[in-house]
Protein backbone atom coordinates (compact mmCIF):
# COMPACT_ATOMS: atom_id res chain seq x y z
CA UNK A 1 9.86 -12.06 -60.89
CA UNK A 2 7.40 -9.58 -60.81
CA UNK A 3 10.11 -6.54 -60.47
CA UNK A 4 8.45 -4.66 -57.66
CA UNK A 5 4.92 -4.09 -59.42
CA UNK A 6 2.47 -4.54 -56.28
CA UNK A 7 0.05 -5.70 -59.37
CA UNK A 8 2.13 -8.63 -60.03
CA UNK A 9 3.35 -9.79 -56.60
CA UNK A 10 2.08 -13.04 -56.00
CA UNK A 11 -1.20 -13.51 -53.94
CA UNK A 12 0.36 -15.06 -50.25
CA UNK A 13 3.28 -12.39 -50.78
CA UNK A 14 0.19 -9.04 -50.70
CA UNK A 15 -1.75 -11.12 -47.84
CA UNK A 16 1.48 -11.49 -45.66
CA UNK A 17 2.57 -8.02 -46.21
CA UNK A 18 -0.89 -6.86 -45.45
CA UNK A 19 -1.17 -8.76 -42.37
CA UNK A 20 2.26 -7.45 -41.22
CA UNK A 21 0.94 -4.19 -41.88
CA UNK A 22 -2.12 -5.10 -40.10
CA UNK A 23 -0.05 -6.40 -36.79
CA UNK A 24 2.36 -3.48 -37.14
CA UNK A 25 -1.00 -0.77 -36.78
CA UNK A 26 -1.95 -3.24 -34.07
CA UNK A 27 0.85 -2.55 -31.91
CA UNK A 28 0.44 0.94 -32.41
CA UNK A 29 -2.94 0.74 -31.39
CA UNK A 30 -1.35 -0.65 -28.43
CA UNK A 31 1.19 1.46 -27.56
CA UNK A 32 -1.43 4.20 -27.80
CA UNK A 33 -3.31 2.47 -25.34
CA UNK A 34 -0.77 2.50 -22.51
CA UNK A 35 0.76 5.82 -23.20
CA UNK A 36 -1.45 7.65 -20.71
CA UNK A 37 -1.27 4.83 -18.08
CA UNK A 38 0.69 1.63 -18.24
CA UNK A 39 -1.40 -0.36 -16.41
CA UNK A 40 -4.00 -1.57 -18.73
CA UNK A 41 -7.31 -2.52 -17.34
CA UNK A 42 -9.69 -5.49 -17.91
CA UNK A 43 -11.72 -3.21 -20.14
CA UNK A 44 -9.29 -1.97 -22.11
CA UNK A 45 -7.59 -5.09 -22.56
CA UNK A 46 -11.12 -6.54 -24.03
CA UNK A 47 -11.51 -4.06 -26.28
CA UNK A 48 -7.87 -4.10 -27.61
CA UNK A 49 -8.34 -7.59 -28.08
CA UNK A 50 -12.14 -6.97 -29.88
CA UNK A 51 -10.40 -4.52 -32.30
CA UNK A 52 -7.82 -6.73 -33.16
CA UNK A 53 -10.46 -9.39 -34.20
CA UNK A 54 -12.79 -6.80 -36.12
CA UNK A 55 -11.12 -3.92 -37.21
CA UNK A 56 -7.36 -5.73 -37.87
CA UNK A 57 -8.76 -8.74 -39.13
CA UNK A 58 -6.39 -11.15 -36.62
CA UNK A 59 -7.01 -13.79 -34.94
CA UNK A 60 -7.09 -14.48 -30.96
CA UNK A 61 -3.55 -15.65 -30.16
CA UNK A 62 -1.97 -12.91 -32.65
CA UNK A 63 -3.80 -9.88 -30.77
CA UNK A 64 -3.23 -11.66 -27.50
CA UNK A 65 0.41 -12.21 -28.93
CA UNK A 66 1.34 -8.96 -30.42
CA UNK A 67 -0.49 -6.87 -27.16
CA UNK A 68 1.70 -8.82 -24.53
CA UNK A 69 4.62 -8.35 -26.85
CA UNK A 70 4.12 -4.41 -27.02
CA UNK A 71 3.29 -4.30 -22.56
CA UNK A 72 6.61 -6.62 -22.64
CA UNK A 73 8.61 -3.67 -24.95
CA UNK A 74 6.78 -1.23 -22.99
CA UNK A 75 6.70 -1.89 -19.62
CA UNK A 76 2.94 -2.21 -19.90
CA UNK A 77 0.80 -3.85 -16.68
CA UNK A 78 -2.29 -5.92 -17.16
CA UNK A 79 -5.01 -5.22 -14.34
CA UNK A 80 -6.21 -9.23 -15.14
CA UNK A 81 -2.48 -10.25 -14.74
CA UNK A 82 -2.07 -8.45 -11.51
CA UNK A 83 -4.92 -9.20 -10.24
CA UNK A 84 -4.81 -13.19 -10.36
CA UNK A 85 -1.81 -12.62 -8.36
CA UNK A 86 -3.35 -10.88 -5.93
CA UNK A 87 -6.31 -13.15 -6.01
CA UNK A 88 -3.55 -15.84 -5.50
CA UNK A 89 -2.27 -13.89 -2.16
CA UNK A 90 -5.30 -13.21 -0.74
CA UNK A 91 -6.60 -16.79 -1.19
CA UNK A 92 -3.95 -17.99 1.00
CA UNK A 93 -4.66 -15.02 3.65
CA UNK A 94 -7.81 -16.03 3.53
CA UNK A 95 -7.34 -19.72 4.50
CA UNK A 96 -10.40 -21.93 5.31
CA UNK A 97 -12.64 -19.55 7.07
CA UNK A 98 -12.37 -17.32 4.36
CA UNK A 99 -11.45 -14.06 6.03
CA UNK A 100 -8.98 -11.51 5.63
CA UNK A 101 -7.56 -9.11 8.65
CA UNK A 102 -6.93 -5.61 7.83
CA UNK A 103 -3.36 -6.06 8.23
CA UNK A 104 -3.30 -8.94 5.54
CA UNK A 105 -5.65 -6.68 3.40
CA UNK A 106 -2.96 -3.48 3.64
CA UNK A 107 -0.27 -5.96 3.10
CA UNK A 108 -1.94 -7.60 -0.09
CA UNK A 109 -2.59 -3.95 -1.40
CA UNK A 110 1.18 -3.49 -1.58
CA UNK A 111 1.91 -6.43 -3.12
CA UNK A 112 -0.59 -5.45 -5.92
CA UNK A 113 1.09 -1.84 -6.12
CA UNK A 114 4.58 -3.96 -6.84
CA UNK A 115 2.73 -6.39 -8.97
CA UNK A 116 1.75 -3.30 -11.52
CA UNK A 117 5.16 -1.13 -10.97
CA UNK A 118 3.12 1.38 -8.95
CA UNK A 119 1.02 2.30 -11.88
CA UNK A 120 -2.28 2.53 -9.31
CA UNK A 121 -2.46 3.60 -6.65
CA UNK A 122 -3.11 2.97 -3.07
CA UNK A 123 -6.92 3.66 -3.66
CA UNK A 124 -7.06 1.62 -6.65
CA UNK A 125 -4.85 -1.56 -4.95
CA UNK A 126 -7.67 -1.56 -2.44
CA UNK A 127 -10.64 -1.35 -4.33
CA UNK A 128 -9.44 -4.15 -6.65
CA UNK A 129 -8.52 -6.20 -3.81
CA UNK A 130 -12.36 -5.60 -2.51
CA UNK A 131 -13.60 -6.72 -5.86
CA UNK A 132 -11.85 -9.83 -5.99
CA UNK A 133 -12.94 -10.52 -2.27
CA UNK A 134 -16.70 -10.18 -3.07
CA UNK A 135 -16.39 -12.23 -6.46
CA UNK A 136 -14.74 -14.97 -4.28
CA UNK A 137 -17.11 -14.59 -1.64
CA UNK A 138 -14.32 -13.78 1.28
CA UNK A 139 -15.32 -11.47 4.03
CA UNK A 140 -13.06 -8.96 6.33
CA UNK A 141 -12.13 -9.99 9.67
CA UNK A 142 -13.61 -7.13 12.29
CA UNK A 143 -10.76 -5.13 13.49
CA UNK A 144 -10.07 -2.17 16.17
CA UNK A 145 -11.30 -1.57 19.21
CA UNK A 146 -14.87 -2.31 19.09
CA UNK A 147 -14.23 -5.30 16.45
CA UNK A 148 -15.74 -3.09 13.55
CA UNK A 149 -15.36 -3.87 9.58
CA UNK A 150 -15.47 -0.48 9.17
CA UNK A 151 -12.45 -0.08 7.63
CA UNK A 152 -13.37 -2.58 4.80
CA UNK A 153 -16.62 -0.60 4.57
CA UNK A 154 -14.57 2.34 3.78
CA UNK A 155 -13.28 1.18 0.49
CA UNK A 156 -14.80 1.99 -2.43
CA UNK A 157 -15.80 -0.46 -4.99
């Protein structure tokens, strides 16, 4: 026994309470993250995940595991999460000509919206939606009176 003197604690005992310690700043690092907005984006999530390798000394799956634990707790969204769901919807909007009407568009931009617990919003929805079209290469569908993509045009990327 080593009667509560840290200097004689045994060497795995230190290292697990210093990596608790390390998880348990972690998660605060975390929850810090998402207090402004819950939705956290790809960027963010890459450099919570960064810190947790470098400045926590963790490895991938325990910064992976203890940030989706905290969004779990928290109510936290993850823009990558939502978004492969959404890249999921269109895809199937899109079918094999690889075009999306503005109707399907509005209606995937809703979906999103519920995907993240309205933590974006409608401007957001759409300009990730237009992101994931042009990575996957699908185009609008003209729309309207004189068959214009103008409304597609009109969302910011």
């Amino acid at each position: 026994m080593h009667d509560g003197d840290p200097a004689l604690a045994p060497v795995d005992e230190v290292a697990s309470r210093s990596r608790a310690e390390a998880m348990r700043r972690y998660a605060d690092l975390v929850k810090l993250t998402g207090l402004g907005n819950r939705c956290i984006d790809r960027a963010q999530e890459r450099r919570l995940l960064e810190d947790g390798l470098t400045k926590f000394d963790l490895t991938l799956d325990e910064a992976r595991g203890a940030m989706r634990g905290v969004a779990e707790d928290k109510g936290y969204v993850f823009e990558s999460e939502t978004g492969l769901r959404a890249k999921q919807v269109l895809a199937r909007h899109a079918g094999k000509k690889g075009k999306v009407s503005r109707a399907q568009f509005r209606q995937t931009a809703a979906v999103l919206r519920d995907f993240s617990d309205n933590t974006i919003t409608e401007a957001e929805a759409q300009r990730q939606l237009k992101q994931i079209m042009i990575e996957a290469g699908w185009k609008p569908r003209r729309a309207g009176l004189f068959r214009s993509r103008r409304w597609y045009n009109k969302v910011a990327v």
